[in-house]
N, C-alpha and C. Protein backbone atom coordinates (compact mmCIF):
# COMPACT_ATOMS: atom_id res chain seq x y z
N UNK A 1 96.92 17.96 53.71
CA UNK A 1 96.99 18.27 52.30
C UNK A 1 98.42 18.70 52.00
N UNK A 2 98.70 18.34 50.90
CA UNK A 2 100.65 18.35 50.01
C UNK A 2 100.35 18.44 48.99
N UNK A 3 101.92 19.20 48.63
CA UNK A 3 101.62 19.44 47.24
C UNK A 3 101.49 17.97 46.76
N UNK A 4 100.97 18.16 45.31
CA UNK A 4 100.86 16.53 44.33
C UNK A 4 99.47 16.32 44.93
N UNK A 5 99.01 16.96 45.54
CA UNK A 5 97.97 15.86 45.99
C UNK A 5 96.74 16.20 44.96
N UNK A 6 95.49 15.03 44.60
CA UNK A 6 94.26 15.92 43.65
C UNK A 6 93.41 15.93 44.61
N UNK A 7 93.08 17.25 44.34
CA UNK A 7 91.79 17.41 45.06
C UNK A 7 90.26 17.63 43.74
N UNK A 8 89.06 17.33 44.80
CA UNK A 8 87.80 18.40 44.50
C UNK A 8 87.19 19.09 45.69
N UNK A 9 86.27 20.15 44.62
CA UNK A 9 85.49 21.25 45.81
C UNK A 9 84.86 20.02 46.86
N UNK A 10 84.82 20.19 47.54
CA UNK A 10 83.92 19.21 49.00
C UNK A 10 82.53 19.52 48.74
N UNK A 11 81.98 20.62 48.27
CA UNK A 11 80.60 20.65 47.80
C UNK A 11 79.99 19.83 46.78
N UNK A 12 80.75 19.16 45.63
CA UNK A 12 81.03 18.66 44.53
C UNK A 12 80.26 17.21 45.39
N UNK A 13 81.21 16.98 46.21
CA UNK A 13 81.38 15.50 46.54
C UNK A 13 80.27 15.44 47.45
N UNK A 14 79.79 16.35 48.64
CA UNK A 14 78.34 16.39 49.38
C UNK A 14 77.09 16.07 48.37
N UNK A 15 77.26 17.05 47.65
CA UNK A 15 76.10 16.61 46.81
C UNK A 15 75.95 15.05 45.75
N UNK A 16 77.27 14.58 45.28
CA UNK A 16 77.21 13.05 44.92
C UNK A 16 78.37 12.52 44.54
N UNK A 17 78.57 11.61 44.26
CA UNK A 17 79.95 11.09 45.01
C UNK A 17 80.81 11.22 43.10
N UNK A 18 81.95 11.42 42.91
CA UNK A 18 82.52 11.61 42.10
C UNK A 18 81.90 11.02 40.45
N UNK A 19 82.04 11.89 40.12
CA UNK A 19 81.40 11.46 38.37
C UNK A 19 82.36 11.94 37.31
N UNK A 20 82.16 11.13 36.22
CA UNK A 20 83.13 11.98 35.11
C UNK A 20 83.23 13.46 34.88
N UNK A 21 84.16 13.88 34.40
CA UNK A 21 84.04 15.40 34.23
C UNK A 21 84.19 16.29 35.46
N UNK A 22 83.75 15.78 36.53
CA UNK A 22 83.87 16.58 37.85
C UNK A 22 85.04 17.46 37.60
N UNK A 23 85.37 18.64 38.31
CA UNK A 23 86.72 19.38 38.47
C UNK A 23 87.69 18.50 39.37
N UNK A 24 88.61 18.13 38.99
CA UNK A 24 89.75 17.66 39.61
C UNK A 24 91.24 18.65 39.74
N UNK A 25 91.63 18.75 40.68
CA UNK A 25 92.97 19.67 40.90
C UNK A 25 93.92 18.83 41.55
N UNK A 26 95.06 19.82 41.00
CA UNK A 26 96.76 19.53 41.98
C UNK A 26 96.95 20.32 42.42
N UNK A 27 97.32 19.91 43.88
CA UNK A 27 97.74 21.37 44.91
C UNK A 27 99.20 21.62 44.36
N UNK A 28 99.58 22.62 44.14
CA UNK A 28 100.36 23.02 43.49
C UNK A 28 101.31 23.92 44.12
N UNK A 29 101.07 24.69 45.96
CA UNK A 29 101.55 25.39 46.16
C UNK A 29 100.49 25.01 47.64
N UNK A 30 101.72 25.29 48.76
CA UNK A 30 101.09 25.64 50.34
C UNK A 30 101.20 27.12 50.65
N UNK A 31 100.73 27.97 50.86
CA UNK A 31 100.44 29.48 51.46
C UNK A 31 101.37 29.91 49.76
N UNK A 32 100.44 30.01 48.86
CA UNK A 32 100.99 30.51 47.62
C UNK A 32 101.60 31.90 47.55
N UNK A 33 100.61 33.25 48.48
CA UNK A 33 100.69 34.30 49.14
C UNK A 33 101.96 34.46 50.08
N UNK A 34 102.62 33.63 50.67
CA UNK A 34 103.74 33.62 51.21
C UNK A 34 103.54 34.52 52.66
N UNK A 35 102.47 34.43 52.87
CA UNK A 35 101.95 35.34 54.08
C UNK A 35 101.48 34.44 55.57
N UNK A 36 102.06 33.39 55.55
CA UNK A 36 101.95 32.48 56.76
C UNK A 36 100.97 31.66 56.49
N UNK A 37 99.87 31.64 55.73
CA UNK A 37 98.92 30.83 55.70
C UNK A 37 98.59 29.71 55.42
N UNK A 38 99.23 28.45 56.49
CA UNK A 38 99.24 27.02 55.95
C UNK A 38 98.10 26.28 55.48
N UNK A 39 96.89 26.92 55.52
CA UNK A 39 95.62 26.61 55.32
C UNK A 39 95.29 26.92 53.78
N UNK A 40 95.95 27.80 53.27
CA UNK A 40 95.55 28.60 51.67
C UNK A 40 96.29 27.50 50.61
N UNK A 41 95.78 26.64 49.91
CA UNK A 41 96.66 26.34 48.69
C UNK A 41 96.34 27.17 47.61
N UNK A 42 97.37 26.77 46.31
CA UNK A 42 97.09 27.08 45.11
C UNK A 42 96.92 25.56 44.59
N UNK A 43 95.87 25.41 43.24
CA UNK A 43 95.32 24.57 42.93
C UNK A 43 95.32 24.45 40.98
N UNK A 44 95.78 23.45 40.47
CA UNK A 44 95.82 23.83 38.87
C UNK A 44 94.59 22.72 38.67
N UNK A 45 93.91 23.65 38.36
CA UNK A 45 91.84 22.45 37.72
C UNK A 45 92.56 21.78 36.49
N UNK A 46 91.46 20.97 36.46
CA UNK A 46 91.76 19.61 35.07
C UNK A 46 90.36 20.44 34.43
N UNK A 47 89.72 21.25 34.27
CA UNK A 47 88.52 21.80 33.36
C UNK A 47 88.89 22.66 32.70
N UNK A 48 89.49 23.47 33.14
CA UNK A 48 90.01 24.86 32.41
C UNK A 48 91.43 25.28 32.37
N UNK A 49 92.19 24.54 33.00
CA UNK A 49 93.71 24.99 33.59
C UNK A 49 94.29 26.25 34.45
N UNK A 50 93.04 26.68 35.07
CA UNK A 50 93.09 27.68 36.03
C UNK A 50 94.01 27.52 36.85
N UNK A 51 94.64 27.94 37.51
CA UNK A 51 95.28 28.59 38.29
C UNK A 51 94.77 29.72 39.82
N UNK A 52 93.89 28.88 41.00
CA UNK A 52 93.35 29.23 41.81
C UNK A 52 93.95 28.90 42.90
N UNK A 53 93.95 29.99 43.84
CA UNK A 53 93.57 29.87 45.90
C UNK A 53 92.73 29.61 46.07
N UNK A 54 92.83 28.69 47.41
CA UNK A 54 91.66 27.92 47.66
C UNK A 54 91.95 27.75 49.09
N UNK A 55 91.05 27.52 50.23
CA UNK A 55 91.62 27.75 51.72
C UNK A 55 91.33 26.11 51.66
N UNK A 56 91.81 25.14 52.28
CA UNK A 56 91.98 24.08 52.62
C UNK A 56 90.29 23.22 52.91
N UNK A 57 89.81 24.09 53.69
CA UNK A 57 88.66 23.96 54.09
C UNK A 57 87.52 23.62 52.99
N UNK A 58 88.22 24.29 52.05
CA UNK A 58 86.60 23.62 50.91
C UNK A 58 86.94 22.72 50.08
N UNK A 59 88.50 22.16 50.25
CA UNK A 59 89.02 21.16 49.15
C UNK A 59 88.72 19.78 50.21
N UNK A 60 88.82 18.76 49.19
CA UNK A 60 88.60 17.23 49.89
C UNK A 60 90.03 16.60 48.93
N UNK A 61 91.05 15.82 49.52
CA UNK A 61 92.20 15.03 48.72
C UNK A 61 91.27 13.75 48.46
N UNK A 62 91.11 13.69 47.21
CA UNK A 62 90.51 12.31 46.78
C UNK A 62 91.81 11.03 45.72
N UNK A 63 93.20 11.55 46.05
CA UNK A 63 94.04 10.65 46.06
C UNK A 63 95.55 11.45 46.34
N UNK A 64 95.77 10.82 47.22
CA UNK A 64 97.32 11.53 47.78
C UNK A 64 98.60 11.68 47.25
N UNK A 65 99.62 11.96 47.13
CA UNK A 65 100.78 12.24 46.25
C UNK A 65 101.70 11.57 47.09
N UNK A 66 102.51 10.62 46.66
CA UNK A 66 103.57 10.05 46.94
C UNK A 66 104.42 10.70 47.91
């Protein structure tokens, strides 16, 4: 996972495979915390324009960034 890249929650996608409206994000930041953690992104949603951490582990890249 890189920045640019979109992700969704991986729970999203277990339960059925991408639909309109789903939450879509840009990783926006690797260890946003600046505390070693290459596993933690920050993430900007296409639903609300949030601004979230997210540990690597629950995001899925469903198209990669150049």
């Amino acid at each position: 996972m890189k920045v640019g890249d979109l992700v969704m929650y991986k729970y999203d996608l277990d339960r059925q495979p991408p639909v309109d409206g789903a939450p879509v994000g840009i990783v926006s930041h690797i260890d946003p915390e600046e505390i070693g953690d290459q596993e933690e992104v920050l993430v900007w949603w296409s639903d609300d324009g949030a601004l979230m951490n997210h540990s690597m582990e629950y995001l899925v890249v469903v198209n990669e960034s150049r």
